[in-house]
C-alpha atoms as a PDB file:
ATOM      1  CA  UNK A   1     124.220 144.415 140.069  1.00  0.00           C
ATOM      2  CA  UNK A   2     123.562 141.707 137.591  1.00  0.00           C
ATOM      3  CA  UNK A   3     126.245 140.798 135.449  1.00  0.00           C
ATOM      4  CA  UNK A   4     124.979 142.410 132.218  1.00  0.00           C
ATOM      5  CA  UNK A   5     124.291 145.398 133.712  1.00  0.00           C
ATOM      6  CA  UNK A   6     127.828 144.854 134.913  1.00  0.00           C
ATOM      7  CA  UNK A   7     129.020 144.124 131.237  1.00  0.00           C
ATOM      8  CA  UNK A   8     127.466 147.325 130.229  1.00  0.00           C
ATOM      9  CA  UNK A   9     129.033 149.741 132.969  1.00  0.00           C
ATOM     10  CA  UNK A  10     132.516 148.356 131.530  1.00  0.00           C
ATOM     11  CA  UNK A  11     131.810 148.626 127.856  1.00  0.00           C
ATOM     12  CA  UNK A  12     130.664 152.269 128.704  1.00  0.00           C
ATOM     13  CA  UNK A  13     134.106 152.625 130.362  1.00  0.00           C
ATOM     14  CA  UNK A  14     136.593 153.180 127.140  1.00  0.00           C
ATOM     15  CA  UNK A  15     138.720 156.201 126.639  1.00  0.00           C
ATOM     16  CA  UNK A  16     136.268 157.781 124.045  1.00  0.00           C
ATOM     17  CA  UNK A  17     133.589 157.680 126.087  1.00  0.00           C
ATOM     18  CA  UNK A  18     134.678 160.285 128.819  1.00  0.00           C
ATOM     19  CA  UNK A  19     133.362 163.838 128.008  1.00  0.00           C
ATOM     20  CA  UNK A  20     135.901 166.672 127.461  1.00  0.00           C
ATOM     21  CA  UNK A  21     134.829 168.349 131.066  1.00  0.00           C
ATOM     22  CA  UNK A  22     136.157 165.203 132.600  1.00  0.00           C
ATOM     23  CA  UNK A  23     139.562 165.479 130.475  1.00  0.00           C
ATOM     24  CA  UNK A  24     139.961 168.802 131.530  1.00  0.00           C
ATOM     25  CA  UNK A  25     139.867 168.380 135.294  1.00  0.00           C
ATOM     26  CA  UNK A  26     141.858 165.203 135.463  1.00  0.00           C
ATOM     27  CA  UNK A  27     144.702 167.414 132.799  1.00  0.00           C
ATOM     28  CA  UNK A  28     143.976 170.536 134.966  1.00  0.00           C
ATOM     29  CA  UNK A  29     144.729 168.720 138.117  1.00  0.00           C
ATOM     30  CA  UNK A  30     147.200 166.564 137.558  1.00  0.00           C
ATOM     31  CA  UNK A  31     149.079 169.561 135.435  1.00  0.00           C
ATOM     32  CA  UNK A  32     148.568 172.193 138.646  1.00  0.00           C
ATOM     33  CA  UNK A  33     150.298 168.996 140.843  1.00  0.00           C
ATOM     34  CA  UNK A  34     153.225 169.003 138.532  1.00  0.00           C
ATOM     35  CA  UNK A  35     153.542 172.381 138.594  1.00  0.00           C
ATOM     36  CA  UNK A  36     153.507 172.465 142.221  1.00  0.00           C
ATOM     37  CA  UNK A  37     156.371 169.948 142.243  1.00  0.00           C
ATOM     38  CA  UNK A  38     158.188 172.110 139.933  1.00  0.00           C
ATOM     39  CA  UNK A  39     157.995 175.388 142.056  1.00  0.00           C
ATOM     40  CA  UNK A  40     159.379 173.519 144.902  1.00  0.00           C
ATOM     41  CA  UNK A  41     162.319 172.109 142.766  1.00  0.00           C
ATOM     42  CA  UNK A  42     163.175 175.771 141.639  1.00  0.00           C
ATOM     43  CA  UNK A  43     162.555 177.214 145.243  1.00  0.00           C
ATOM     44  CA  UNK A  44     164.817 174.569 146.413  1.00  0.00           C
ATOM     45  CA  UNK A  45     167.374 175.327 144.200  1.00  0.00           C
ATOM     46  CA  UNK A  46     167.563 172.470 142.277  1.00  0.00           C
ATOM     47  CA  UNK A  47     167.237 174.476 139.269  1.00  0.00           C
ATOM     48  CA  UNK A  48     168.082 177.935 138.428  1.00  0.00           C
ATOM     49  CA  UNK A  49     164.915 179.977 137.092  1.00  0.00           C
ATOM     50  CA  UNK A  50     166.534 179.879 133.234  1.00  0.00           C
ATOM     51  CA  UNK A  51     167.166 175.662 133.314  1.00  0.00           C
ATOM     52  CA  UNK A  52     163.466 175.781 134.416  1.00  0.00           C
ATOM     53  CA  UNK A  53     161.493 177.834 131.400  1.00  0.00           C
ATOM     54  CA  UNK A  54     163.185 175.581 129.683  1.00  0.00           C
ATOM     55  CA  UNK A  55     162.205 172.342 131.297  1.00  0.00           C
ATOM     56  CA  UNK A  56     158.483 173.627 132.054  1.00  0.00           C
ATOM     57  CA  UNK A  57     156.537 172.208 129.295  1.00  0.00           C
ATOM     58  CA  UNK A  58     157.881 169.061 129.417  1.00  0.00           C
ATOM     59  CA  UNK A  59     157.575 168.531 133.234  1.00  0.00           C
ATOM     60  CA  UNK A  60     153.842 170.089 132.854  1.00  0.00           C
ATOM     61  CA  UNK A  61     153.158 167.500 129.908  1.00  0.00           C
ATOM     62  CA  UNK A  62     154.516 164.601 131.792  1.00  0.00           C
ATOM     63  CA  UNK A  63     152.740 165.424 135.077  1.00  0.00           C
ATOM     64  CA  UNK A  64     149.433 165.380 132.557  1.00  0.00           C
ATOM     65  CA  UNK A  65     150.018 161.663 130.842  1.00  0.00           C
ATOM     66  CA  UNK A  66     150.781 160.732 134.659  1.00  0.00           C
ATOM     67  CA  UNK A  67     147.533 161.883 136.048  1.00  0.00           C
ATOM     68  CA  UNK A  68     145.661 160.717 132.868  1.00  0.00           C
ATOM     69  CA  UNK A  69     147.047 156.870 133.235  1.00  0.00           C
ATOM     70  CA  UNK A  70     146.262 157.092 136.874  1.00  0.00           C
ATOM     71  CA  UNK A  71     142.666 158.538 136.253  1.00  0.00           C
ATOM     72  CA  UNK A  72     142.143 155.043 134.141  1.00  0.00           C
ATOM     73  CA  UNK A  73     143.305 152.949 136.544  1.00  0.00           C
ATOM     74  CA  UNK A  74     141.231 154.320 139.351  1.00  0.00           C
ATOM     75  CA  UNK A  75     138.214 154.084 136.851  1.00  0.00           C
ATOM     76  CA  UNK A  76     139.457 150.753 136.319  1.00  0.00           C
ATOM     77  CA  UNK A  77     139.284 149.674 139.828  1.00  0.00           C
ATOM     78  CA  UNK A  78     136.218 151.890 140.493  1.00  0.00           C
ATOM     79  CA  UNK A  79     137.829 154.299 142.923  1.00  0.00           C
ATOM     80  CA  UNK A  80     135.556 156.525 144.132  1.00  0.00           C
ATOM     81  CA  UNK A  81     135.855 160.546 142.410  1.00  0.00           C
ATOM     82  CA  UNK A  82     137.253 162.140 145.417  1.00  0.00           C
ATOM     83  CA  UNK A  83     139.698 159.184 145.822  1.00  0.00           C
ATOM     84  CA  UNK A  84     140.367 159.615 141.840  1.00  0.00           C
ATOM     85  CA  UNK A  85     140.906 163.418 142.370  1.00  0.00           C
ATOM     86  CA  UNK A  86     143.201 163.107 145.206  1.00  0.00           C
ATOM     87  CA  UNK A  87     145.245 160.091 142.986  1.00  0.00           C
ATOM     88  CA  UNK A  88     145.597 162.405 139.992  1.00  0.00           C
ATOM     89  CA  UNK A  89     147.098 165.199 141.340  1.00  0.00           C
ATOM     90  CA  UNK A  90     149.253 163.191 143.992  1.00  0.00           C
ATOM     91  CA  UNK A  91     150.202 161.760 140.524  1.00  0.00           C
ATOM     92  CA  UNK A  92     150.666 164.708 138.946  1.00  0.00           C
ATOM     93  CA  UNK A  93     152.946 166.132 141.422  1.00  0.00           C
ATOM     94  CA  UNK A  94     154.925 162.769 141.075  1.00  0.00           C
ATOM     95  CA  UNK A  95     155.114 163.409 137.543  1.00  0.00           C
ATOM     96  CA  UNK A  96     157.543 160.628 135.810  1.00  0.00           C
ATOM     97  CA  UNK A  97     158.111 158.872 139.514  1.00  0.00           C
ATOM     98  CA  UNK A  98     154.197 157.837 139.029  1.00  0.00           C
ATOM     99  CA  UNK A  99     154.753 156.248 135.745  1.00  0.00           C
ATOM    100  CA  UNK A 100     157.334 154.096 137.649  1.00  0.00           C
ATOM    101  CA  UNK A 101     154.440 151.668 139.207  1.00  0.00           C
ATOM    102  CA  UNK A 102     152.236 151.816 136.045  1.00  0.00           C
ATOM    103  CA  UNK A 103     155.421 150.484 134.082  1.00  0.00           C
ATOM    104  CA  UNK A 104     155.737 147.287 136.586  1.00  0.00           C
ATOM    105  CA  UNK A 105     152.190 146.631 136.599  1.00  0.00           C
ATOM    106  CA  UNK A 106     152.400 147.124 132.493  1.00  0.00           C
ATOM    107  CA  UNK A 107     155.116 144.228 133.245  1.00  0.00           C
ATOM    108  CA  UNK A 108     153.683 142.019 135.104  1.00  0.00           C
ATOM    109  CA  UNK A 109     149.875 142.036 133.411  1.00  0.00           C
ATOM    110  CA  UNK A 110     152.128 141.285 130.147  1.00  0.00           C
ATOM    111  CA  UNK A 111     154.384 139.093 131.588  1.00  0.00           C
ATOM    112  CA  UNK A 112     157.693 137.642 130.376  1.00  0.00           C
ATOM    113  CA  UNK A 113     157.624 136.670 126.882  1.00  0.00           C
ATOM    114  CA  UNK A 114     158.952 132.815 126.238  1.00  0.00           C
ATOM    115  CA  UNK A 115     161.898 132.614 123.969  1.00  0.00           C
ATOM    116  CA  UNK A 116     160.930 129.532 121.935  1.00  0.00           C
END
């Protein structure tokens, strides 16, 4: 691929430019994976069922921003949809624990500021 076509396939790549049918399987996924996670965490007994309604939306809404930042880093790196798919609900299902990468990467693209 020549590099302007190259330069074009990345300027095409911002968070507006992503139709609403792709935002609702990467939210639908990586939602279903968190609420997979929290199932398990009730089943297990981690929870009782009335600390849990309570603690739903939040673990369903965190699960979603997980899976969203991980669908634009696979974009990013041009992971291939199935690969994406698989990332964003493994993601999902991680919910907050997935964020935990993101943030050192977030760290170490920004780096240490210099206190001068």
């Amino acid at each position: 691929m020549s590099e302007e076509f190259r330069q074009a396939a990345e300027a095409a790549k911002d968070p507006t430019s992503y139709g609403l049918v792709t935002y609702a399987w990467v939210m639908v996924l990586s939602a279903w994976g968190g609420l997979v996670r929290f199932i398990r965490k009730v089943k297990a007994g981690d929870m009782s069922w009335k600390q849990a309604a309570l603690t739903l939306a939040g673990e369903i809404t965190t699960s979603a921003f997980a899976g969203v930042m991980t669908f634009y880093a696979c974009e990013a790196n041009h992971a291939p949809q199935l690969m994406t798919a698989v990332l964003v609900g493994v993601a999902g299902h991680m919910g907050g624990r997935a964020l935990e990468p993101l943030e050192a990467i977030y760290r170490r693209w920004i780096g240490p500021k210099d206190k001068d």
